[in-house]
C-alpha atoms as a PDB file:
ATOM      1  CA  UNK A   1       0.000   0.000   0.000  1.00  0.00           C
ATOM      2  CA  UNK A   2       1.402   3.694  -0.991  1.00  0.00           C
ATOM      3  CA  UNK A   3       2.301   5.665   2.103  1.00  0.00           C
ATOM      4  CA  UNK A   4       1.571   9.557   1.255  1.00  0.00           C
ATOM      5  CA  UNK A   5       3.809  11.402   3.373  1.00  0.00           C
ATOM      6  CA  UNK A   6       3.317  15.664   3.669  1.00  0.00           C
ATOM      7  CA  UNK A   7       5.512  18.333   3.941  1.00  0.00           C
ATOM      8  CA  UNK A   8       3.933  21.733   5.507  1.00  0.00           C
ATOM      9  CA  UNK A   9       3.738  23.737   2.303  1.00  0.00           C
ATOM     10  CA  UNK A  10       0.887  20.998   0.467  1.00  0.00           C
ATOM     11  CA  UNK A  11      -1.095  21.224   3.344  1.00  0.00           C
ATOM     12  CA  UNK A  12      -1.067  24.847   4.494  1.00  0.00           C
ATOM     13  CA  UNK A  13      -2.058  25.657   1.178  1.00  0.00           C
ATOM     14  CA  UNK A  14      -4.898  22.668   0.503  1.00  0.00           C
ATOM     15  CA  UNK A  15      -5.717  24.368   4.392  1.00  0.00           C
ATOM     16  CA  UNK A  16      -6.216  28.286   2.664  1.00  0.00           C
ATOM     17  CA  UNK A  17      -8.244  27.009   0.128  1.00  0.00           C
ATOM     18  CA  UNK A  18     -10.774  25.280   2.056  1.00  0.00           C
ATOM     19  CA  UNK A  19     -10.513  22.366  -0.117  1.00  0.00           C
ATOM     20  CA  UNK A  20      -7.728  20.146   2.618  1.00  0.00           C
ATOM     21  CA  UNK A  21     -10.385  17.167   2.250  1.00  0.00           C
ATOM     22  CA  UNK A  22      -8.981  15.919  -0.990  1.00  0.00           C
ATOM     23  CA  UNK A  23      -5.988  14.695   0.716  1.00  0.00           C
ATOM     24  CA  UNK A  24      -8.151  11.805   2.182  1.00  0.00           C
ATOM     25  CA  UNK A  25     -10.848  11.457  -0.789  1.00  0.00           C
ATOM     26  CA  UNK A  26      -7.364  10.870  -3.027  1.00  0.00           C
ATOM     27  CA  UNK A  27      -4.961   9.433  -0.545  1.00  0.00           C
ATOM     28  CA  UNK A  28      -7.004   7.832   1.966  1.00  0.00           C
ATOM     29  CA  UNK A  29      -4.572   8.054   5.109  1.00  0.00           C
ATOM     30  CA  UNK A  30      -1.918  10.995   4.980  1.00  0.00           C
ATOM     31  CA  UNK A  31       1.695  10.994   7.390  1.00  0.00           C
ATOM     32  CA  UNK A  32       3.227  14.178   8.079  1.00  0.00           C
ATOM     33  CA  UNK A  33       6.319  14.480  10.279  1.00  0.00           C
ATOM     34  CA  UNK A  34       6.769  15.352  13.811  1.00  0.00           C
ATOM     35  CA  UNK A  35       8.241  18.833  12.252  1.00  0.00           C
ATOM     36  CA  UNK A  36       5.677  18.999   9.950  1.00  0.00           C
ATOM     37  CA  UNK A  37       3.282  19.223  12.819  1.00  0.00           C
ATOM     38  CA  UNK A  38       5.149  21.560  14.498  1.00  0.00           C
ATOM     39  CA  UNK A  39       5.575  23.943  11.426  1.00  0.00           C
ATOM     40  CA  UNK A  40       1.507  24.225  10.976  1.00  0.00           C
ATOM     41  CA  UNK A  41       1.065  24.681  14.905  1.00  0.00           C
ATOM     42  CA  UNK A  42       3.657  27.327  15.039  1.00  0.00           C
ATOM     43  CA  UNK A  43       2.875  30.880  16.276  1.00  0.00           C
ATOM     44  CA  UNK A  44       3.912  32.100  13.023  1.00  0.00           C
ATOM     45  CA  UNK A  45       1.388  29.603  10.995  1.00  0.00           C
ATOM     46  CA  UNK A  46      -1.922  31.247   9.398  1.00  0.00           C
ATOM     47  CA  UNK A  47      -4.565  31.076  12.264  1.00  0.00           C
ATOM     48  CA  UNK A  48      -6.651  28.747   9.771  1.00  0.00           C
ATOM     49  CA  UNK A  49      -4.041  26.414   9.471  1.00  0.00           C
ATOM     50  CA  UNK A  50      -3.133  25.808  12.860  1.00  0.00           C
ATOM     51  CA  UNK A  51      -6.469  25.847  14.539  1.00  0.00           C
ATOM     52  CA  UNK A  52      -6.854  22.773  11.712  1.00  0.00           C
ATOM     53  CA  UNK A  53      -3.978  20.889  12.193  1.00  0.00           C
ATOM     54  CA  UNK A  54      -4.774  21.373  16.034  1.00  0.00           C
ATOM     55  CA  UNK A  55      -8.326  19.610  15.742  1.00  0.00           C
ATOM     56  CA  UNK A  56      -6.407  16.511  13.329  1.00  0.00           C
ATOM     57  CA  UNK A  57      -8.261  14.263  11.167  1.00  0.00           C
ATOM     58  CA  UNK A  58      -8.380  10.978  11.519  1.00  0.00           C
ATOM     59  CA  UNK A  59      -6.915  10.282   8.321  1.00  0.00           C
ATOM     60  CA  UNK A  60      -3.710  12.553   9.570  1.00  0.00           C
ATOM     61  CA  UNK A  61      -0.939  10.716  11.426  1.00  0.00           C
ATOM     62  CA  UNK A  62       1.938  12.521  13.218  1.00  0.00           C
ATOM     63  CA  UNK A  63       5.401  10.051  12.770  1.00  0.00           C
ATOM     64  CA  UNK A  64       8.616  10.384  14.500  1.00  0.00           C
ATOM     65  CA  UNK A  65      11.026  10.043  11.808  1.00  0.00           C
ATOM     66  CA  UNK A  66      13.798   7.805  12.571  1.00  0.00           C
ATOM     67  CA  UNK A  67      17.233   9.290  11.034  1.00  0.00           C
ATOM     68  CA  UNK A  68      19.175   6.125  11.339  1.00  0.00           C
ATOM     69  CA  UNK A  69      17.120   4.321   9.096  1.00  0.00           C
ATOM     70  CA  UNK A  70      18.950   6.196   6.341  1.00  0.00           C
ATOM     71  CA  UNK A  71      22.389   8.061   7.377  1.00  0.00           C
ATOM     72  CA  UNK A  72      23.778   7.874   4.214  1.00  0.00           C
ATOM     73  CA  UNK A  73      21.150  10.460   3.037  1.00  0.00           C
ATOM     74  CA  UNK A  74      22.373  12.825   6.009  1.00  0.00           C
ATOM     75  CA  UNK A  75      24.030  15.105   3.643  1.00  0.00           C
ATOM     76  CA  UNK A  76      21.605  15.262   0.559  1.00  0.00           C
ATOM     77  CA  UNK A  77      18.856  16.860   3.746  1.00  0.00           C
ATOM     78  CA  UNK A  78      21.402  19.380   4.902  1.00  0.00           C
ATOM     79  CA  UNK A  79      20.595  22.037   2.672  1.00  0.00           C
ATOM     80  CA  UNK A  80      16.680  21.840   3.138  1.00  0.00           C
ATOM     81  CA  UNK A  81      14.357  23.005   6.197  1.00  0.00           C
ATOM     82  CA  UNK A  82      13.338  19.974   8.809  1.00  0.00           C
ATOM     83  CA  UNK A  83      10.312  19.520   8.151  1.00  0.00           C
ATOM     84  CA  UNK A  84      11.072  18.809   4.424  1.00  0.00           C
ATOM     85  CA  UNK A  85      14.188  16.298   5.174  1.00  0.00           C
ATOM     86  CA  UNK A  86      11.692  14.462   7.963  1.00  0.00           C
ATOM     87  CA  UNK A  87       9.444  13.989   5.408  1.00  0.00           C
ATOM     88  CA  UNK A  88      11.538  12.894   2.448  1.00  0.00           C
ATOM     89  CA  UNK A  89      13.767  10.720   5.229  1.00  0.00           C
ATOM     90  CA  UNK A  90      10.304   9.031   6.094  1.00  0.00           C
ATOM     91  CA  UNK A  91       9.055   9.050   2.343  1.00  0.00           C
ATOM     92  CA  UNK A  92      12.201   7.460   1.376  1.00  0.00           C
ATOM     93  CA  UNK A  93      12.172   4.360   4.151  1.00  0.00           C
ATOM     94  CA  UNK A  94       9.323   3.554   2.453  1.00  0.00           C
ATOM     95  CA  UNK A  95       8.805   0.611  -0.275  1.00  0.00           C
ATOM     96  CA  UNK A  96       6.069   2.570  -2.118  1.00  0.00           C
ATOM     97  CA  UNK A  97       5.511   6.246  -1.067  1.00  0.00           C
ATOM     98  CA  UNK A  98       4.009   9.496  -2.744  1.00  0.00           C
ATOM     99  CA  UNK A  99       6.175  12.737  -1.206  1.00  0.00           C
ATOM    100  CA  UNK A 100       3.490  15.874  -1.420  1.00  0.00           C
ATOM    101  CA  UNK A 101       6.376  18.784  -1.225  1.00  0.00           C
ATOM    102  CA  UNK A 102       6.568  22.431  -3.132  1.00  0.00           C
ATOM    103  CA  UNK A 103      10.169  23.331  -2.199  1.00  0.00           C
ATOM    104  CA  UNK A 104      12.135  22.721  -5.634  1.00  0.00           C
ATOM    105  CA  UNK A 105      15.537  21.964  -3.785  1.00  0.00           C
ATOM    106  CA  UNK A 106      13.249  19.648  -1.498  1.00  0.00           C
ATOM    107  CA  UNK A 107      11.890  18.182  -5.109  1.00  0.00           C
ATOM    108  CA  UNK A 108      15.491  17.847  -6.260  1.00  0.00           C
ATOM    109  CA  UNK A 109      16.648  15.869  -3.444  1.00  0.00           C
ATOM    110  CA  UNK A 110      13.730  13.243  -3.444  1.00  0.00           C
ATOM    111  CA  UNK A 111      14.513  13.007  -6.631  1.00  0.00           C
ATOM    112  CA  UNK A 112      17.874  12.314  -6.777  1.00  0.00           C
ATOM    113  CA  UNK A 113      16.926   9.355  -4.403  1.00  0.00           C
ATOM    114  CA  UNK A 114      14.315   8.030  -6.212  1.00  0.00           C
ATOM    115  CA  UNK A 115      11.379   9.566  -4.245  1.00  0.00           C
ATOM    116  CA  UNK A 116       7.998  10.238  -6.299  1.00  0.00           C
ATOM    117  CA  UNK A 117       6.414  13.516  -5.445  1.00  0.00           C
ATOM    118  CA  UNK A 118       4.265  16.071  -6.308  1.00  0.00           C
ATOM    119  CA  UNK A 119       3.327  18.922  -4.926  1.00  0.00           C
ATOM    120  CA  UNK A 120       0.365  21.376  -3.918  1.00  0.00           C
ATOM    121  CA  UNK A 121      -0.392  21.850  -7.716  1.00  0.00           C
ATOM    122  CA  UNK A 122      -0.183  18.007  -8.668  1.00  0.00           C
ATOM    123  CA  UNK A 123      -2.833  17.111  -5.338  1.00  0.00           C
ATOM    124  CA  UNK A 124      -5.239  20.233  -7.468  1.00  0.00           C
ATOM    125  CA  UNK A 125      -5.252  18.471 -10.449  1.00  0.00           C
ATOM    126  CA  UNK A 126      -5.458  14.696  -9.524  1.00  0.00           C
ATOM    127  CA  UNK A 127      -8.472  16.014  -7.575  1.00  0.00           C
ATOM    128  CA  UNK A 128      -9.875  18.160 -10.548  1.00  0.00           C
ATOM    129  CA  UNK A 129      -9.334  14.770 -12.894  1.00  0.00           C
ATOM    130  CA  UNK A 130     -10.988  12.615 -10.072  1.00  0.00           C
ATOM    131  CA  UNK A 131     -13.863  15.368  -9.830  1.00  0.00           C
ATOM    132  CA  UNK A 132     -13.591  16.623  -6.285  1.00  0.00           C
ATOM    133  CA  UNK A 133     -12.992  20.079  -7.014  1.00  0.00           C
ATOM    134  CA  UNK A 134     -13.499  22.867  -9.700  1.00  0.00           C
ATOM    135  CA  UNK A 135      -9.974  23.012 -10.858  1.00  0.00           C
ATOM    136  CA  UNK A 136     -10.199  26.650 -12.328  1.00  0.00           C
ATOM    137  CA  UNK A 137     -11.788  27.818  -8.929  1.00  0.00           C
ATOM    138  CA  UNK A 138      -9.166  26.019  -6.890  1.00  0.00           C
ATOM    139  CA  UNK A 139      -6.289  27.629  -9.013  1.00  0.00           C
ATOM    140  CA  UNK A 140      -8.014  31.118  -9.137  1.00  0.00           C
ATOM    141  CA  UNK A 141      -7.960  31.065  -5.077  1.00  0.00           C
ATOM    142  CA  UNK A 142      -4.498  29.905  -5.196  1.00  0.00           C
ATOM    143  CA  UNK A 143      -3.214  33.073  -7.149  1.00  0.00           C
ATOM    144  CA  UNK A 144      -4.721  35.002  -4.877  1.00  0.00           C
ATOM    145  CA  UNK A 145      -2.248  33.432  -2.176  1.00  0.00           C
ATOM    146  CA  UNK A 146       1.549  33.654  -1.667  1.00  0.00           C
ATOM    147  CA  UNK A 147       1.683  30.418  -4.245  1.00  0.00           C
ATOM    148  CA  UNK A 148       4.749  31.008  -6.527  1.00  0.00           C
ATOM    149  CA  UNK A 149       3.707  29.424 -10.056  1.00  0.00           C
ATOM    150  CA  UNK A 150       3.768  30.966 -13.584  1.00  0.00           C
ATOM    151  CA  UNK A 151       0.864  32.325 -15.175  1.00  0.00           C
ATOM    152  CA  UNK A 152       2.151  29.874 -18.067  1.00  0.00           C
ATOM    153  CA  UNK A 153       1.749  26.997 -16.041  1.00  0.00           C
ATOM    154  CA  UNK A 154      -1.676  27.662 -14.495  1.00  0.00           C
ATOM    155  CA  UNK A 155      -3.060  28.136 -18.048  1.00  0.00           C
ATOM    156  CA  UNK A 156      -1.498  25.035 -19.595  1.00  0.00           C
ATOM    157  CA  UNK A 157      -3.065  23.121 -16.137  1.00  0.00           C
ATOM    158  CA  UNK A 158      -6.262  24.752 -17.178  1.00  0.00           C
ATOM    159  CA  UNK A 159      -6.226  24.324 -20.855  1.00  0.00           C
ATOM    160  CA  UNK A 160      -5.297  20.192 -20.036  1.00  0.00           C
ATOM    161  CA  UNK A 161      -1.965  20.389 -21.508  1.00  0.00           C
ATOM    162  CA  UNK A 162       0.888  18.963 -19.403  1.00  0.00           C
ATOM    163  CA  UNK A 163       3.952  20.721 -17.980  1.00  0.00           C
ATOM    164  CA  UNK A 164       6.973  19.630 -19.742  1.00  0.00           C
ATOM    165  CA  UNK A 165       9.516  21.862 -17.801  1.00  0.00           C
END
């Protein structure tokens, strides 16, 4: 069974645009890190986000990562935040796992060990295909956030046609 593992950026932003619930309707069960958790809590998180994460799902579980299952990655996860090395260290100690991160040098590093992920924009349209959610409301909400994405991109989501960058 795929584990889905979450970094903070995926779901503060699913959080903002009122549309979090797709994690579950897609994923079924979703893990976040013990920094992850922290991150959305944190006096500095939007108020909507943490009173959310505060009042967890049941389909949200909280995991200690374990950094000796995979030392020899110790390196690659120096360069990125916590909460996104937790989560690829936990994505990565998995047989069959789905990494939901935004941060490109995050991206680059699950990557580079074989990690598949997506991020915020991938979970909006896998839900849009699936029929969860409007796509171009979902996307029109998200530029009004601090999202970075190209205009470019959001039109070739909307329009069907697949990134190739």
């Amino acid at each position: 069974m795929r584990v889905v593992v979450a970094d903070t950026s995926p779901i503060d932003y699913l959080v903002l645009l009122s549309c979090v619930e797709v994690l579950q309707q897609l994923y079924g069960q979703v893990v976040i890190p013990a920094a992850v958790f922290r991150e959305l809590s944190a006096d500095g998180a939007p108020a909507k986000v943490a009173a959310w994460v505060r009042t967890k799902p049941e389909w949200l579980a909280v995991r200690a990562e374990d950094p000796s299952k995979a030392p020899e990655i110790s390196d690659l996860l120096a360069s990125i935040d916590a909460g996104e090395a937790e989560a690829i260290r936990i994505a990565a100690g998995e047989v069959d796992s789905l990494l939901l991160i935004d941060d490109a040098a995050g991206r680059a590093v699950a990557a580079r060990l074989g990690v598949t992920n997506t991020g915020t924009l991938g979970v909006l349209v896998a839900a849009g295909q699936a029929g969860i959610i409007d796509l171009r409301t979902m996307l029109d909400r998200l530029k009004q956030t601090n999202f970075r994405v190209s205009g470019a991109l959001l039109d070739r989501l909307l329009d069907g046609t697949p990134d190739r960058s």
